[in-house]
Structure formats: structure tokens, C-alpha cells
C-alpha atoms as a PDB file:
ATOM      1  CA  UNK A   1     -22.260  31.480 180.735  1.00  0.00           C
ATOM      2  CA  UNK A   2     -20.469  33.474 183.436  1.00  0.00           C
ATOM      3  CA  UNK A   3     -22.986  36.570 185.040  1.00  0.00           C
ATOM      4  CA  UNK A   4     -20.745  39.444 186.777  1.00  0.00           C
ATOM      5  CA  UNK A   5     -22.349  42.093 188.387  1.00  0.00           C
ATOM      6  CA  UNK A   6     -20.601  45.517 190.292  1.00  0.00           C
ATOM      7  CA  UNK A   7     -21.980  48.639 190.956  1.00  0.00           C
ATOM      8  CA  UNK A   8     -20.043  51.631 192.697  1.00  0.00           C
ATOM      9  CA  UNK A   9     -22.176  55.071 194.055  1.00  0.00           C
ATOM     10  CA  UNK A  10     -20.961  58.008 192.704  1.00  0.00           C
ATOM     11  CA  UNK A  11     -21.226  61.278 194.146  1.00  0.00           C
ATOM     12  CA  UNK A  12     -21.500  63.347 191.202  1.00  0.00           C
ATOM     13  CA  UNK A  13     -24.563  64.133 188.868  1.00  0.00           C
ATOM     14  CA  UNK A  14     -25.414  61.680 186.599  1.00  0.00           C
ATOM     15  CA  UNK A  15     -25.181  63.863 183.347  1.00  0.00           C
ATOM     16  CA  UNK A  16     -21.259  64.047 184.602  1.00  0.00           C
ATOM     17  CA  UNK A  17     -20.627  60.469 184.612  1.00  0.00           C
ATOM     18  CA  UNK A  18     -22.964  59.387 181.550  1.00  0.00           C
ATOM     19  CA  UNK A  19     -20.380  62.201 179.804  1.00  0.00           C
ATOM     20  CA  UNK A  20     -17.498  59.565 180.934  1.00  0.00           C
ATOM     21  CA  UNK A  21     -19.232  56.417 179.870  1.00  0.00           C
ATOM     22  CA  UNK A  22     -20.926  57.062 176.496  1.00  0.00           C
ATOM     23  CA  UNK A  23     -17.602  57.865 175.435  1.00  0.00           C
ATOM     24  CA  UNK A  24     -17.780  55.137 173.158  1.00  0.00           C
ATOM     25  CA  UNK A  25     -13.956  56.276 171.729  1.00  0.00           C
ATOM     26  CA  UNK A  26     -12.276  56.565 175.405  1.00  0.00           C
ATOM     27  CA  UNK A  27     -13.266  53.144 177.253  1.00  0.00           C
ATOM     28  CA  UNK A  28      -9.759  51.795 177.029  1.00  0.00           C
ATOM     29  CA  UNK A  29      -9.108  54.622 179.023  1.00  0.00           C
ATOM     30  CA  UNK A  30     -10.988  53.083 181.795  1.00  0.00           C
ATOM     31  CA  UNK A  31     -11.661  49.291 180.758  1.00  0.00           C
ATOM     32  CA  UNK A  32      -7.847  48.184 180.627  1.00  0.00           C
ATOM     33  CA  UNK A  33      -9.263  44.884 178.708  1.00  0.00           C
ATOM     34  CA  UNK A  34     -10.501  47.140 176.124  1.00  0.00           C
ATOM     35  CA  UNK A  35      -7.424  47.760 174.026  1.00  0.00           C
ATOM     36  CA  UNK A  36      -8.571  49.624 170.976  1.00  0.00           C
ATOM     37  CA  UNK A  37     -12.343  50.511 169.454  1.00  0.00           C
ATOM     38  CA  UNK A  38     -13.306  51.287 165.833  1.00  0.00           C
ATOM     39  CA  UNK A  39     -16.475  52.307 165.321  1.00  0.00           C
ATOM     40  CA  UNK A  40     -17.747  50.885 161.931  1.00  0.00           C
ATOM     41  CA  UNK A  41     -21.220  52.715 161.326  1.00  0.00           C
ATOM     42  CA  UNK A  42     -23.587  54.724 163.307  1.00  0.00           C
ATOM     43  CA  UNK A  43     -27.265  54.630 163.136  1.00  0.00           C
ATOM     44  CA  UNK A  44     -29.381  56.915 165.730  1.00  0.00           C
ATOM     45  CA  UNK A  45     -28.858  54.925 168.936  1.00  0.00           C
ATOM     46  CA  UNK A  46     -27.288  51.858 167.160  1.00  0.00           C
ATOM     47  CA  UNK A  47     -23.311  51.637 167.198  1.00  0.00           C
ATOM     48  CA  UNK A  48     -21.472  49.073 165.478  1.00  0.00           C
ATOM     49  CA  UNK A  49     -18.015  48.478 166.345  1.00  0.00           C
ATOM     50  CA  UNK A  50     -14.932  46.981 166.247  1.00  0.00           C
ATOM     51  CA  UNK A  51     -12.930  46.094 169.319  1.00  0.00           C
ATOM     52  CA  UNK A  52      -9.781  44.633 169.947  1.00  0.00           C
ATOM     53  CA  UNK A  53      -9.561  43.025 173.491  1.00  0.00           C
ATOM     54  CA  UNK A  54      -6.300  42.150 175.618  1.00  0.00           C
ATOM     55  CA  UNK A  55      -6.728  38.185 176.082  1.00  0.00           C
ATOM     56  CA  UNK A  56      -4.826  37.181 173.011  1.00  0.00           C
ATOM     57  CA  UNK A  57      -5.109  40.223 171.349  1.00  0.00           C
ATOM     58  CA  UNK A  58      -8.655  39.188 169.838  1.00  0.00           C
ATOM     59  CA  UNK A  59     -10.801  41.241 167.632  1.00  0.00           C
ATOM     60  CA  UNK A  60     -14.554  41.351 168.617  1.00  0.00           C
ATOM     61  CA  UNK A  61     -17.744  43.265 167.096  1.00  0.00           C
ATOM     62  CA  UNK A  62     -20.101  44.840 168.853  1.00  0.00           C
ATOM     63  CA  UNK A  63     -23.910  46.236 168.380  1.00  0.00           C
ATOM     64  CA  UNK A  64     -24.377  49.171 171.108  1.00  0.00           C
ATOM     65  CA  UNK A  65     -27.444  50.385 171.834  1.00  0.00           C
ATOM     66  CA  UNK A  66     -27.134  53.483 173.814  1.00  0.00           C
ATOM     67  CA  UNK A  67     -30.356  54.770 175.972  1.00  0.00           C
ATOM     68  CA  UNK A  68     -29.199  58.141 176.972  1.00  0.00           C
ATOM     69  CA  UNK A  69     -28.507  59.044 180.639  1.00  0.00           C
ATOM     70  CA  UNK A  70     -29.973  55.296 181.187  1.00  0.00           C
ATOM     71  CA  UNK A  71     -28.039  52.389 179.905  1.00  0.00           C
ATOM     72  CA  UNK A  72     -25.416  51.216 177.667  1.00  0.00           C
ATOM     73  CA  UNK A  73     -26.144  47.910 176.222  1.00  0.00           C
ATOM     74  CA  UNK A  74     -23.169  46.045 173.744  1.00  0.00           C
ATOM     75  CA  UNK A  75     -23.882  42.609 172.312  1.00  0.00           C
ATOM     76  CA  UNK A  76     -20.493  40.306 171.029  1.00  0.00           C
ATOM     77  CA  UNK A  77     -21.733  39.624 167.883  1.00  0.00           C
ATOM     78  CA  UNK A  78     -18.336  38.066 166.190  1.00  0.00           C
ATOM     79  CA  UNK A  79     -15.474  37.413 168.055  1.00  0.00           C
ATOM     80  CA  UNK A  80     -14.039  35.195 170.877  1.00  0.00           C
ATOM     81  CA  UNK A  81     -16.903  36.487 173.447  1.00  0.00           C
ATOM     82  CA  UNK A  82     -20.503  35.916 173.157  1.00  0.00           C
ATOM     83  CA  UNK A  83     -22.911  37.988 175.283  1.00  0.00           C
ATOM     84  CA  UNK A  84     -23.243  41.012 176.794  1.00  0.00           C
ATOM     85  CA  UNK A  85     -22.356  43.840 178.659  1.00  0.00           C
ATOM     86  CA  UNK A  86     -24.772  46.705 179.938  1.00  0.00           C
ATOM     87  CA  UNK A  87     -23.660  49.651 181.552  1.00  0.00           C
ATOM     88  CA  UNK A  88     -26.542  51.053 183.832  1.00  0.00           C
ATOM     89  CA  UNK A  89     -27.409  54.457 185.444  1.00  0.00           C
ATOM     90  CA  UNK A  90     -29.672  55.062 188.747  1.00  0.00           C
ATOM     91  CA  UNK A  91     -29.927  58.630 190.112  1.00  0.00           C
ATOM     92  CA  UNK A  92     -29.468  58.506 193.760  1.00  0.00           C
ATOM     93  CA  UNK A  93     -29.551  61.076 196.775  1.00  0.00           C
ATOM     94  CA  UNK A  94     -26.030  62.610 196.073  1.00  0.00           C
ATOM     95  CA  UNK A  95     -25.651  61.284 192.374  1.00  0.00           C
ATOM     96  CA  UNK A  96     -25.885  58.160 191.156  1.00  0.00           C
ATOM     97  CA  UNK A  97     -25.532  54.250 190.954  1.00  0.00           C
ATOM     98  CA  UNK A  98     -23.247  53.139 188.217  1.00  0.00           C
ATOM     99  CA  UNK A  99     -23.955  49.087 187.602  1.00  0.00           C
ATOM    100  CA  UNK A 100     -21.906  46.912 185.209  1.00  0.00           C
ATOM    101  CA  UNK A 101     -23.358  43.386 183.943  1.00  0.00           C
ATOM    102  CA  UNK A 102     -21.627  40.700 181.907  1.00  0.00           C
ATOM    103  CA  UNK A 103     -23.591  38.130 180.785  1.00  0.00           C
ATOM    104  CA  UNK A 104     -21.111  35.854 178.588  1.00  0.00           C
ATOM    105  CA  UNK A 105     -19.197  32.995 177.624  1.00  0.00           C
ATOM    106  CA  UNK A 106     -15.674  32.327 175.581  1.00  0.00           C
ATOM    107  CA  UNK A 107     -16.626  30.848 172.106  1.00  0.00           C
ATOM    108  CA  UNK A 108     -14.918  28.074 170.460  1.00  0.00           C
ATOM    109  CA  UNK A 109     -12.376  25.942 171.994  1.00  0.00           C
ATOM    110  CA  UNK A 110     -11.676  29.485 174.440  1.00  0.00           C
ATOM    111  CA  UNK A 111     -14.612  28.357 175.921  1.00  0.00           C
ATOM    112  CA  UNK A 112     -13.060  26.320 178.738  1.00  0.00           C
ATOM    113  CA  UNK A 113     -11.434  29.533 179.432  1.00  0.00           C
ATOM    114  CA  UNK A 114     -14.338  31.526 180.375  1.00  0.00           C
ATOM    115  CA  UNK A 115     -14.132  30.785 184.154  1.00  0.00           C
ATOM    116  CA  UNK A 116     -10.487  32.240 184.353  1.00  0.00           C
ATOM    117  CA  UNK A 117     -11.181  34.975 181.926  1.00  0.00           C
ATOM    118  CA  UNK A 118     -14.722  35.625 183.820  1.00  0.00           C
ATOM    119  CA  UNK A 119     -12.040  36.339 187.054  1.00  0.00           C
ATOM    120  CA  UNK A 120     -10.413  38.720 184.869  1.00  0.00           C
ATOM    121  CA  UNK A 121     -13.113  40.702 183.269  1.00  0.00           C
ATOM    122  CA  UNK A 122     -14.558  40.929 187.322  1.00  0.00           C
ATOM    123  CA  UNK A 123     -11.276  42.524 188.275  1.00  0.00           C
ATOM    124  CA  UNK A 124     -11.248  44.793 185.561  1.00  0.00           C
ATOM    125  CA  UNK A 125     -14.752  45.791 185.634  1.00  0.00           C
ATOM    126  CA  UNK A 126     -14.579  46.612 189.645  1.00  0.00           C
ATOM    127  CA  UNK A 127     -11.250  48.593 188.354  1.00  0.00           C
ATOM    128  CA  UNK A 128     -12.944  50.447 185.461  1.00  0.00           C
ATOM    129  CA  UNK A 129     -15.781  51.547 187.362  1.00  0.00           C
ATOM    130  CA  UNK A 130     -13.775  53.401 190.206  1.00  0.00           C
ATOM    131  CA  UNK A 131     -11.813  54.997 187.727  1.00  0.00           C
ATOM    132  CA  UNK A 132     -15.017  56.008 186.282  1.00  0.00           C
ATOM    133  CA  UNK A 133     -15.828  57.080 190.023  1.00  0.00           C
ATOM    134  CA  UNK A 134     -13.124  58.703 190.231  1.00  0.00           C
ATOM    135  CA  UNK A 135     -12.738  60.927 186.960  1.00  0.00           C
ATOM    136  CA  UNK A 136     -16.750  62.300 187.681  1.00  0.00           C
ATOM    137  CA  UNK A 137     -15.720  63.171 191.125  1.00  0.00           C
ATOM    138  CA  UNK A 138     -12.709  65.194 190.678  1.00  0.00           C
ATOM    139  CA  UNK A 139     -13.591  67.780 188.249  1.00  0.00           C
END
């Protein structure tokens, strides 16, 4: 299993930036990995969706379970991946904390890939969330 962890403070209130990421329909906007979502059903808190990710063009599902203004938790239930990802907010003096966790592995024979994809999904995660940065700061 590879475990990534970033975090980036955000000066803006965190009802601004939980507006950016529980935009479950605009995170290839900011998580260039991400290259499509479908969302498949909707229950309360409980997404289930379909995305399509940029190694190899593979096609994933996810279960989301959204805890407003808190976290963001997806679990790779089919697909290439296996894990998790949990997107976390922590009010702070001058807005907030925004913390991303991966907690997963390649399945399959892609599994000797998950150190270099691991690399990857680091780089794009430290990239996503100062976009995210970004975008609640500037309006």
C-alpha cells in the first residue's frame, strides 16, 4: 500500500473552499489525474460513481461519503486502484487546513506499478490542492 499525505492552509473561510471540493462534477478541474466522473446514483451522503483516471485511461468506481464542511471520503471499489482517498477540512485562525490522504495500492499485475504511480498521484495531489488554494482565495 502506498500512504500520501499533503495539506496546504488556506486563507479563506472554509464554507468557500468546501464549495470548491464537494464539487463532486468539477474535480478534473483541479485533480489533472481525474479525467472524467459519472455519477451513477445518489443516496443522502452516499455517492456512487464512475471515474475514468489518466494512467492508461482506466475506469474506476467509487463510494463517496461526503460529511459536510468536514471530510470527503471515496473508496476504489472496482477498478485498477484499491483504497482510498479522504479529503479533510480544519478551520484555522485565518481559514482553514485542507489535508489530502491516499491510502492505496495498483490491483492486478499494475500492482508493481504502484510505487511510480504513488510519485504521480503525490505530484498531482500537492498540484490539485494549490489550485484549490488558489481558486478560494481569489474570489
Amino acid at each position: 500500500m502506498a500512504t500520501i499525505d499533503v495539506s496546504v492552509g488556506i486563507n479563506a473561510p472554509i464554507d468557500k473552499v468546501w464549495d470548491i471540493v464537494s464539487d463532486l462534477d468539477n474535480e478534473p478541474k483541479f485533480w489533472k489525474g481525474t479525467k472524467e466522473t459519472k455519477i451513477i446514483s445518489s443516496d443522502g451522503n452516499v455517492v456512487i460513481r464512475e471515474i475514468i483516471i489518466a494512467f492508461r485511461d482506466s475506469r474506476c468506481m467509487q463510494k463517496i461519503t461526503i460529511h459536510p464542511k468536514e471530510k470527503i471520503y471515496a473508496e476504489f471499489t472496482k477498478g485498477i486502484i484499491k483504497g482510498s482517498k479522504t479529503i479533510s477540512l480544519k478551520p484555522k485562525q485565518d481559514g482553514c487546513m485542507l489535508d489530502a490522504n491516499w491510502d492505496i495500492k495498483m490491483s492486478g499485475l499494475a500492482g508493481m506499478f504502484t510505487g511510480m504511480v504513488s510519485k504521480h498521484i503525490r505530484g498531482g495531489t500537492e498540484k490539485a490542492l494549490e489550485s484549490i488554494k488558489q481558486e478560494a482565495e481569489s474570489y
